[in-house]
PDB file of N, CA and C in Angstrom:
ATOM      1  N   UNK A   1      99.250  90.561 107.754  1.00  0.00           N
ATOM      2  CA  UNK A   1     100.559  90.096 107.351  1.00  0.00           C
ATOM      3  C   UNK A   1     100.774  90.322 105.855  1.00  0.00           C
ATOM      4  N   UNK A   2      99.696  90.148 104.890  1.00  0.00           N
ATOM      5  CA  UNK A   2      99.567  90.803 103.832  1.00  0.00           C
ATOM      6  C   UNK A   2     100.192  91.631 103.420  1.00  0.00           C
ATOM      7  N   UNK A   3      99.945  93.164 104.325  1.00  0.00           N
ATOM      8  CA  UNK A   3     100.526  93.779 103.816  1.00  0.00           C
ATOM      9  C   UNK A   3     101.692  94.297 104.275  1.00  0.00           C
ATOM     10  N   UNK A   4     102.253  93.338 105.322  1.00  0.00           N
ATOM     11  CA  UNK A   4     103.824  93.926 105.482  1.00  0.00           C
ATOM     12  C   UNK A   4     104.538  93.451 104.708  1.00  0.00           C
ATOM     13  N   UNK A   5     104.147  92.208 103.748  1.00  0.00           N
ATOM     14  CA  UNK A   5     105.076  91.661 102.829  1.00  0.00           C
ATOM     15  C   UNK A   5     104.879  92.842 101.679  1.00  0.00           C
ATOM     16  N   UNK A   6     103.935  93.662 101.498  1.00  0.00           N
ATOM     17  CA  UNK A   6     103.337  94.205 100.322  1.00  0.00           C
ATOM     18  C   UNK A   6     104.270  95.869 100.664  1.00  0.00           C
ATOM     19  N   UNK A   7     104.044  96.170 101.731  1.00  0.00           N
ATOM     20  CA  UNK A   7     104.968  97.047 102.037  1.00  0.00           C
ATOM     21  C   UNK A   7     106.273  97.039 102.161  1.00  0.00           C
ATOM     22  N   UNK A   8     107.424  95.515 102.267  1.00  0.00           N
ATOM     23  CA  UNK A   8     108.581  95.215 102.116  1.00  0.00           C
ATOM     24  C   UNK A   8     108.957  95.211 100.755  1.00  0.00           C
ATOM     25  N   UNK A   9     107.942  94.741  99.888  1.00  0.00           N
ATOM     26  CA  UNK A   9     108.651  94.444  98.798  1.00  0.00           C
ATOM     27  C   UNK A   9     108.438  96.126  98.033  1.00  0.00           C
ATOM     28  N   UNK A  10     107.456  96.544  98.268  1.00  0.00           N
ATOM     29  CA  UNK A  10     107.408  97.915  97.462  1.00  0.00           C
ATOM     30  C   UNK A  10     108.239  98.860  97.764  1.00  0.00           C
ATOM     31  N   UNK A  11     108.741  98.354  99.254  1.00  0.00           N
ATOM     32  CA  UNK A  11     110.214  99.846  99.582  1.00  0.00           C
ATOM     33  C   UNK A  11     111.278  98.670  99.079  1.00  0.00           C
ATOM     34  N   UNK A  12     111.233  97.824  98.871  1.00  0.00           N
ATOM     35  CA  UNK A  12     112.408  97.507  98.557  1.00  0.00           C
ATOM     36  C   UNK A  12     112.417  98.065  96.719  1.00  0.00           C
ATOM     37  N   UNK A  13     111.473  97.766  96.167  1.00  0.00           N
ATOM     38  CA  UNK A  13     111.793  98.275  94.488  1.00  0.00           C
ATOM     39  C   UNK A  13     111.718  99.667  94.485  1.00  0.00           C
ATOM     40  N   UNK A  14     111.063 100.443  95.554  1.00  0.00           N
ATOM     41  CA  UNK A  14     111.434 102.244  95.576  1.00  0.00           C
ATOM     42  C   UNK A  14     112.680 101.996  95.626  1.00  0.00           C
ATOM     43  N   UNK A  15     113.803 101.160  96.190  1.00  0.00           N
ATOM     44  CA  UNK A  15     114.945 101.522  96.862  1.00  0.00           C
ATOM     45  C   UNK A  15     116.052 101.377  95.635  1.00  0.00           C
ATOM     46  N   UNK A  16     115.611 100.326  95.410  1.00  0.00           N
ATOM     47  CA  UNK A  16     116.442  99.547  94.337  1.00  0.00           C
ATOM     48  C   UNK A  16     116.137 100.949  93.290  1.00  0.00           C
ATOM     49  N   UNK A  17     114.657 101.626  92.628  1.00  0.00           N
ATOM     50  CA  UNK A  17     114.776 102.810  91.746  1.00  0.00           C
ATOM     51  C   UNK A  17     115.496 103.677  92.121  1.00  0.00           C
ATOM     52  N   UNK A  18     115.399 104.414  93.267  1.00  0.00           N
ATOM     53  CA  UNK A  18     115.910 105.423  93.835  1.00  0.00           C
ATOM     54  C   UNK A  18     117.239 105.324  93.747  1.00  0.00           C
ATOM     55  N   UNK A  19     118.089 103.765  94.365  1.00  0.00           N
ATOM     56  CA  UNK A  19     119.123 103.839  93.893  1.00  0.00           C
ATOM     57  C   UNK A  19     120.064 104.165  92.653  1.00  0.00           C
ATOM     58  N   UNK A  20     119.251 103.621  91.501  1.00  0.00           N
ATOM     59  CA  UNK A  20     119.365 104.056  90.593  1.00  0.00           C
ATOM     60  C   UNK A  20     119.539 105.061  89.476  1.00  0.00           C
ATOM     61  N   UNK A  21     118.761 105.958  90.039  1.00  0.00           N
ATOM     62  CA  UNK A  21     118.411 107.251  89.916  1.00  0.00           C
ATOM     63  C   UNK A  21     119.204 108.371  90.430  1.00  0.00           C
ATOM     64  N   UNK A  22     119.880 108.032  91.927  1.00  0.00           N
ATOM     65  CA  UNK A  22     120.896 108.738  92.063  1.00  0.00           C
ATOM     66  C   UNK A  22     122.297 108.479  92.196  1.00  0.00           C
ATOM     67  N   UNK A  23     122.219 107.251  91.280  1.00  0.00           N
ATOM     68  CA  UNK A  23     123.813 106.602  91.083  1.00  0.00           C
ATOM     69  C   UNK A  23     124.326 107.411  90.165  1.00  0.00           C
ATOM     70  N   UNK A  24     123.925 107.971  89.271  1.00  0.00           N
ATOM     71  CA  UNK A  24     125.101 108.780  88.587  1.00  0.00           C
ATOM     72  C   UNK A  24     126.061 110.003  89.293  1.00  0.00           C
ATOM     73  N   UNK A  25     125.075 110.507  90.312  1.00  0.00           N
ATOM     74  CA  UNK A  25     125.330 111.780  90.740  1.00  0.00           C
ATOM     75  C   UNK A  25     126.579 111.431  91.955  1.00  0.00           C
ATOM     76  N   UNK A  26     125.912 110.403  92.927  1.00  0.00           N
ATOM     77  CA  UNK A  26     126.161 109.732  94.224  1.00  0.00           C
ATOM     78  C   UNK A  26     126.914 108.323  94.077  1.00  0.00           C
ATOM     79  N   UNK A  27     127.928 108.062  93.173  1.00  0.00           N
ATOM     80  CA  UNK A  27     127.906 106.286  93.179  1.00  0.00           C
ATOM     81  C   UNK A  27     128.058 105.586  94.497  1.00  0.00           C
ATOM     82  N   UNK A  28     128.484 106.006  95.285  1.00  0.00           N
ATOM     83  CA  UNK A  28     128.373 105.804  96.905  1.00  0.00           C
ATOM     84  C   UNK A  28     127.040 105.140  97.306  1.00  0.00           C
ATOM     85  N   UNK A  29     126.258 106.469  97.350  1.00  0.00           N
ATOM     86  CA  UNK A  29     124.761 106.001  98.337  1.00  0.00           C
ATOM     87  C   UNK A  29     123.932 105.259  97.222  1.00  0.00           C
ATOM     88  N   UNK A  30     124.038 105.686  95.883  1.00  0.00           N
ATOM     89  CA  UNK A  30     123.350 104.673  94.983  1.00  0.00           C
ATOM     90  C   UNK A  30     123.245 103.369  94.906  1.00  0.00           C
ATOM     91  N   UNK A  31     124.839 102.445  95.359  1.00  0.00           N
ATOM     92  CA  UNK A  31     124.847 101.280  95.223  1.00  0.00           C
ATOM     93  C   UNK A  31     124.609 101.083  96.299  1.00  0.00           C
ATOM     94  N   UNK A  32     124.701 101.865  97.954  1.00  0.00           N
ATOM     95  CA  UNK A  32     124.537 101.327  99.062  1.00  0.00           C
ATOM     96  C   UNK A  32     122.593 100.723  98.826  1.00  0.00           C
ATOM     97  N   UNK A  33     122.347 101.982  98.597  1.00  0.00           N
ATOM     98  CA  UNK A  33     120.559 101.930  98.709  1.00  0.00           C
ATOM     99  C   UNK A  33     120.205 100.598  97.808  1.00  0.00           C
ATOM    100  N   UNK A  34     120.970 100.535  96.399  1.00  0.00           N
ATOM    101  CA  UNK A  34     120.604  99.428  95.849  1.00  0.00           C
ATOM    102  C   UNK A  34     121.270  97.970  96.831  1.00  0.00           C
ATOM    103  N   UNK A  35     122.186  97.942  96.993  1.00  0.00           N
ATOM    104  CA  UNK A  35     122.371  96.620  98.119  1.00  0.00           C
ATOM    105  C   UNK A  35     121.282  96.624  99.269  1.00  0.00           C
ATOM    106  N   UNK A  36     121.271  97.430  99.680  1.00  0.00           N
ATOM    107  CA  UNK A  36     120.249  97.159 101.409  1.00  0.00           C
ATOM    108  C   UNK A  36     118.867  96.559 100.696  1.00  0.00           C
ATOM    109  N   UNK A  37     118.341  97.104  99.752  1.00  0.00           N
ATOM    110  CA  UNK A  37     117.329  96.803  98.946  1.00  0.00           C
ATOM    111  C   UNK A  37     117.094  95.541  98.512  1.00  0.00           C
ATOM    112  N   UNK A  38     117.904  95.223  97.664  1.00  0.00           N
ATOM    113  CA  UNK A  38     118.047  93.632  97.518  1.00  0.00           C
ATOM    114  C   UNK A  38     118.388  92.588  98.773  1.00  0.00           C
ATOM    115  N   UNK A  39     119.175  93.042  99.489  1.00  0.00           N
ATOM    116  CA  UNK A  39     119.401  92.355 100.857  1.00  0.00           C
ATOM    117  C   UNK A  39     117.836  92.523 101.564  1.00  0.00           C
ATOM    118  N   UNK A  40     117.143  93.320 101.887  1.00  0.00           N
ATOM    119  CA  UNK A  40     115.818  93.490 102.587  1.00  0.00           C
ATOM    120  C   UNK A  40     114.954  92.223 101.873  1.00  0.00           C
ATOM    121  N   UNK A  41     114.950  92.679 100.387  1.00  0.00           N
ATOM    122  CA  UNK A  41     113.626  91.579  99.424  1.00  0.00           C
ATOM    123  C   UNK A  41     114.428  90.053  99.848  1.00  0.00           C
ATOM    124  N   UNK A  42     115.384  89.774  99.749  1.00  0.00           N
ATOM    125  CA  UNK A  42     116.079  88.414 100.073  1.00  0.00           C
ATOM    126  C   UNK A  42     116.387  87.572 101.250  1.00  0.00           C
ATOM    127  N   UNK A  43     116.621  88.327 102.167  1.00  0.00           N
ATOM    128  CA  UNK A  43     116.623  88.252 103.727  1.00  0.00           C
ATOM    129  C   UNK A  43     115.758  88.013 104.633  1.00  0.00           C
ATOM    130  N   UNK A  44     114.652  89.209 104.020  1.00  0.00           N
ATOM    131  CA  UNK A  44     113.952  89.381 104.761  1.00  0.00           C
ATOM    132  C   UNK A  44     112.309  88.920 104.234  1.00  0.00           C
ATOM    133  N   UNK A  45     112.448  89.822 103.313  1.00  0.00           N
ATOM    134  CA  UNK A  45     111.065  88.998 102.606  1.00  0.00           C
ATOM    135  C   UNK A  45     110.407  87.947 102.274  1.00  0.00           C
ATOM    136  N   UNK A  46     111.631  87.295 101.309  1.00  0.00           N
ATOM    137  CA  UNK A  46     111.545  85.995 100.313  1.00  0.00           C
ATOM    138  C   UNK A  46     110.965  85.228 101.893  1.00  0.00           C
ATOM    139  N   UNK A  47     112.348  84.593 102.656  1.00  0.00           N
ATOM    140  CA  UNK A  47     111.881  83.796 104.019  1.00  0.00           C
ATOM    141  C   UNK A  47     110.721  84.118 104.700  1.00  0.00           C
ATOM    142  N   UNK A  48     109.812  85.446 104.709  1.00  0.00           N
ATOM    143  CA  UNK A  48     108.646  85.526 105.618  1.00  0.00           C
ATOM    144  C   UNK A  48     107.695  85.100 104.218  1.00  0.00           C
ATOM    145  N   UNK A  49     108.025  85.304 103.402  1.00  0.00           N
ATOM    146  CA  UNK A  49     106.634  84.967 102.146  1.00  0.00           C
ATOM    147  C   UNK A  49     106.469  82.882 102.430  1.00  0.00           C
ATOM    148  N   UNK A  50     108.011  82.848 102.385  1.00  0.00           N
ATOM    149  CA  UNK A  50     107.657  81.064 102.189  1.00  0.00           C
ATOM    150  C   UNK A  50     107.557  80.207 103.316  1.00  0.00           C
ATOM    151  N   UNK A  51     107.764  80.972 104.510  1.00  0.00           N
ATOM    152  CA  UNK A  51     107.343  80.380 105.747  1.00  0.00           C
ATOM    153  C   UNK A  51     105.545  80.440 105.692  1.00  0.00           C
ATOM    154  N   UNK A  52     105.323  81.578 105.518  1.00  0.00           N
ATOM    155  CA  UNK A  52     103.684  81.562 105.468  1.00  0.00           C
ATOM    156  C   UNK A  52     103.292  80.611 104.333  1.00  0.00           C
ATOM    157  N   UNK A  53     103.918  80.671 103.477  1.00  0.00           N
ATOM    158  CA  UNK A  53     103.213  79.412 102.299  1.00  0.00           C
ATOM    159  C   UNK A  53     103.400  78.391 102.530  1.00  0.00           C
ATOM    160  N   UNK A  54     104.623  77.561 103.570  1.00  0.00           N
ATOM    161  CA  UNK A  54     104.484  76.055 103.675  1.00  0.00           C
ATOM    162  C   UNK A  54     104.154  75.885 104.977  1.00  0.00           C
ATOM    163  N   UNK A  55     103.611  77.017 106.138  1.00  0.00           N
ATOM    164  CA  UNK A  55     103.484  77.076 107.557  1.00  0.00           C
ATOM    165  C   UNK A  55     102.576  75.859 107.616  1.00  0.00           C
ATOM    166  N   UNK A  56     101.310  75.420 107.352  1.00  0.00           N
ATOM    167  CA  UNK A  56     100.433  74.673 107.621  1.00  0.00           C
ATOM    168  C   UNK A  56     100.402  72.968 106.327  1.00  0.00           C
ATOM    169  N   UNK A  57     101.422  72.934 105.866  1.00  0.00           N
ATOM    170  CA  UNK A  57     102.035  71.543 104.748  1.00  0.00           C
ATOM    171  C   UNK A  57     103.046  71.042 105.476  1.00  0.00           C
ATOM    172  N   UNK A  58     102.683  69.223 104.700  1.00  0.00           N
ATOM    173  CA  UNK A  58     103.647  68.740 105.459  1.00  0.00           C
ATOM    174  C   UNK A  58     104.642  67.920 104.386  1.00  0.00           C
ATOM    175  N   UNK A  59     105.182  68.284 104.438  1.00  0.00           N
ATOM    176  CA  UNK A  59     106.684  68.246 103.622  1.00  0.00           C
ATOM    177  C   UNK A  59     106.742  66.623 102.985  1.00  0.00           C
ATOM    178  N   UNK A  60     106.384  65.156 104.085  1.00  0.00           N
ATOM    179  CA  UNK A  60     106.254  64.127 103.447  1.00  0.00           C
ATOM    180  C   UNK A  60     105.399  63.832 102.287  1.00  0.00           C
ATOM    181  N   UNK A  61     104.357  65.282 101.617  1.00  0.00           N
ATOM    182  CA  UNK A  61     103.306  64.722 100.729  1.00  0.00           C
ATOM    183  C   UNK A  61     104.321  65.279  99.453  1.00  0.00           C
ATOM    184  N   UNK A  62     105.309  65.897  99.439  1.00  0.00           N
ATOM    185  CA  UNK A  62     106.148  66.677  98.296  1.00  0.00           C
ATOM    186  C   UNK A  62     107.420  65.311  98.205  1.00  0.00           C
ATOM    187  N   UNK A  63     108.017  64.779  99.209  1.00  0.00           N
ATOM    188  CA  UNK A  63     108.732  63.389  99.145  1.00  0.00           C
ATOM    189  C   UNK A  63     108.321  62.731  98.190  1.00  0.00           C
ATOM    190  N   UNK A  64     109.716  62.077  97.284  1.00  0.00           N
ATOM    191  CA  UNK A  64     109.614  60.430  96.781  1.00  0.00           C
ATOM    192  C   UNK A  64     109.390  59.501  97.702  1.00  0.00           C
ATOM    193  N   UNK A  65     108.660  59.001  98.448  1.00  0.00           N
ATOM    194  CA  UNK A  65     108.890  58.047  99.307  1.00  0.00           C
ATOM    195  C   UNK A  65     108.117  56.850  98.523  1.00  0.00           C
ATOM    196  N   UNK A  66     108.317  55.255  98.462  1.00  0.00           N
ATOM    197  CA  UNK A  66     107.645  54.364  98.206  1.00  0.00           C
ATOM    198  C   UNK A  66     106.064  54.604  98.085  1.00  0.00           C
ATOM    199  N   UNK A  67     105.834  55.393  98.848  1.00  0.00           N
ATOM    200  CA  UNK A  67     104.035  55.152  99.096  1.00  0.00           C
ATOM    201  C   UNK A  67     103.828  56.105  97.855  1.00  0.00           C
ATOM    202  N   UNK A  68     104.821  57.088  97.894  1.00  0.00           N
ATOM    203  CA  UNK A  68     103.809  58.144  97.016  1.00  0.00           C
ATOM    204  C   UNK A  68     103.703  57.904  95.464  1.00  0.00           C
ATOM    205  N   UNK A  69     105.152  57.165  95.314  1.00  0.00           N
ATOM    206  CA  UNK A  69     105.577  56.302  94.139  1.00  0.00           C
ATOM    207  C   UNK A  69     104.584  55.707  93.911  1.00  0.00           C
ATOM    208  N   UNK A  70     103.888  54.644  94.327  1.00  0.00           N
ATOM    209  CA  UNK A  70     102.912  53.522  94.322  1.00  0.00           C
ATOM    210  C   UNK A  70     101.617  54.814  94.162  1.00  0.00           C
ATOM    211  N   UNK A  71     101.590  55.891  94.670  1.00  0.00           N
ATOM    212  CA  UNK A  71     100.209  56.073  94.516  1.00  0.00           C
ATOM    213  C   UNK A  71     100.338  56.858  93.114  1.00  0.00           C
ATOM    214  N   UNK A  72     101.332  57.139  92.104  1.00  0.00           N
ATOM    215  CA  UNK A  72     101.349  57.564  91.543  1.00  0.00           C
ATOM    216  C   UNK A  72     101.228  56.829  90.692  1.00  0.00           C
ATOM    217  N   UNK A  73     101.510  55.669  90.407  1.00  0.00           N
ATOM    218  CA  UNK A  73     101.313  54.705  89.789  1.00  0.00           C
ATOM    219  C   UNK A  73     100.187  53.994  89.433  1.00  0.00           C
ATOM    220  N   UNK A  74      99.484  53.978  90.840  1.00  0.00           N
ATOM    221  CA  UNK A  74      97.715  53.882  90.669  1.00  0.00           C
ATOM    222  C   UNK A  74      96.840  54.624  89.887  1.00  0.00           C
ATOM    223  N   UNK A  75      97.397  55.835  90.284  1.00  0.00           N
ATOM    224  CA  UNK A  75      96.564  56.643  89.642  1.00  0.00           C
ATOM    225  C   UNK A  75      97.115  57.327  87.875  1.00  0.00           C
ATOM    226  N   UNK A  76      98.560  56.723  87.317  1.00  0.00           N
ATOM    227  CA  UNK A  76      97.982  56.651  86.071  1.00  0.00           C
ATOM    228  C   UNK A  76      97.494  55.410  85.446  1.00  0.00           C
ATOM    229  N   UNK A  77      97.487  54.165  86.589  1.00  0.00           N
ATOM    230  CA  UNK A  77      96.754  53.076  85.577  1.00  0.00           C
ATOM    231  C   UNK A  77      95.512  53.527  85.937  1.00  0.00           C
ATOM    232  N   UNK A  78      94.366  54.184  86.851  1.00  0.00           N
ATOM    233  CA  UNK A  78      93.251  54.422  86.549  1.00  0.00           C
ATOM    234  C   UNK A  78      93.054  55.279  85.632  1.00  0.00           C
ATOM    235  N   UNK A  79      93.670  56.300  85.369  1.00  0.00           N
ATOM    236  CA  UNK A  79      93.724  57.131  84.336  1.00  0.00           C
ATOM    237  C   UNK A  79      93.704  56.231  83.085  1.00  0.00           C
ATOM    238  N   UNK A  80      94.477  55.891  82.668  1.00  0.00           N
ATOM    239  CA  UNK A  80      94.263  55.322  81.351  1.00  0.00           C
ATOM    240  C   UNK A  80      93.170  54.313  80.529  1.00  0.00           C
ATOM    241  N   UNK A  81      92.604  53.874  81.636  1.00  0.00           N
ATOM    242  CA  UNK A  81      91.380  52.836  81.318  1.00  0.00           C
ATOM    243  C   UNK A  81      90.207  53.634  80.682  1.00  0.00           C
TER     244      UNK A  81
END
């Protein structure tokens, strides 16, 4: 899975160059290639990178909730002693 993110994001910055590169000549396919490009890294990428990073976390330990408040609290009065 590695490297399909590694292979999405690297055609997406070929795409985004390439676009670039032949926008003077082409302003047409230049900005198309640069949109699909950014749409691919954003769409498609960003969401498969951060599903795999919070797939196995559980969202109540990132919460304000009372408990976590209180444990935060514990632990800078042990800290400070």
């Amino acid at each position: 899975m590695k490297y399909i993110y590694t292979l999405l994001l690297l055609g997406a910055i070929a795409g985004v160059s390439y676009g670039f590169y032949v926008r003077p000549e082409d302003p047409k396919l230049g900005e198309f290639l640069i949109g699909i490009s950014i749409a691919i890294t954003f769409f498609i990428t960003m969401p498969l990178f951060i599903y795999k990073r919070w797939k196995n976390r559980n969202v109540k330990d990132y919460m304000l909730t009372k408990e976590n408040i209180e444990k935060m609290r514990d632990y800078t009065k042990e800290n400070k002693l």
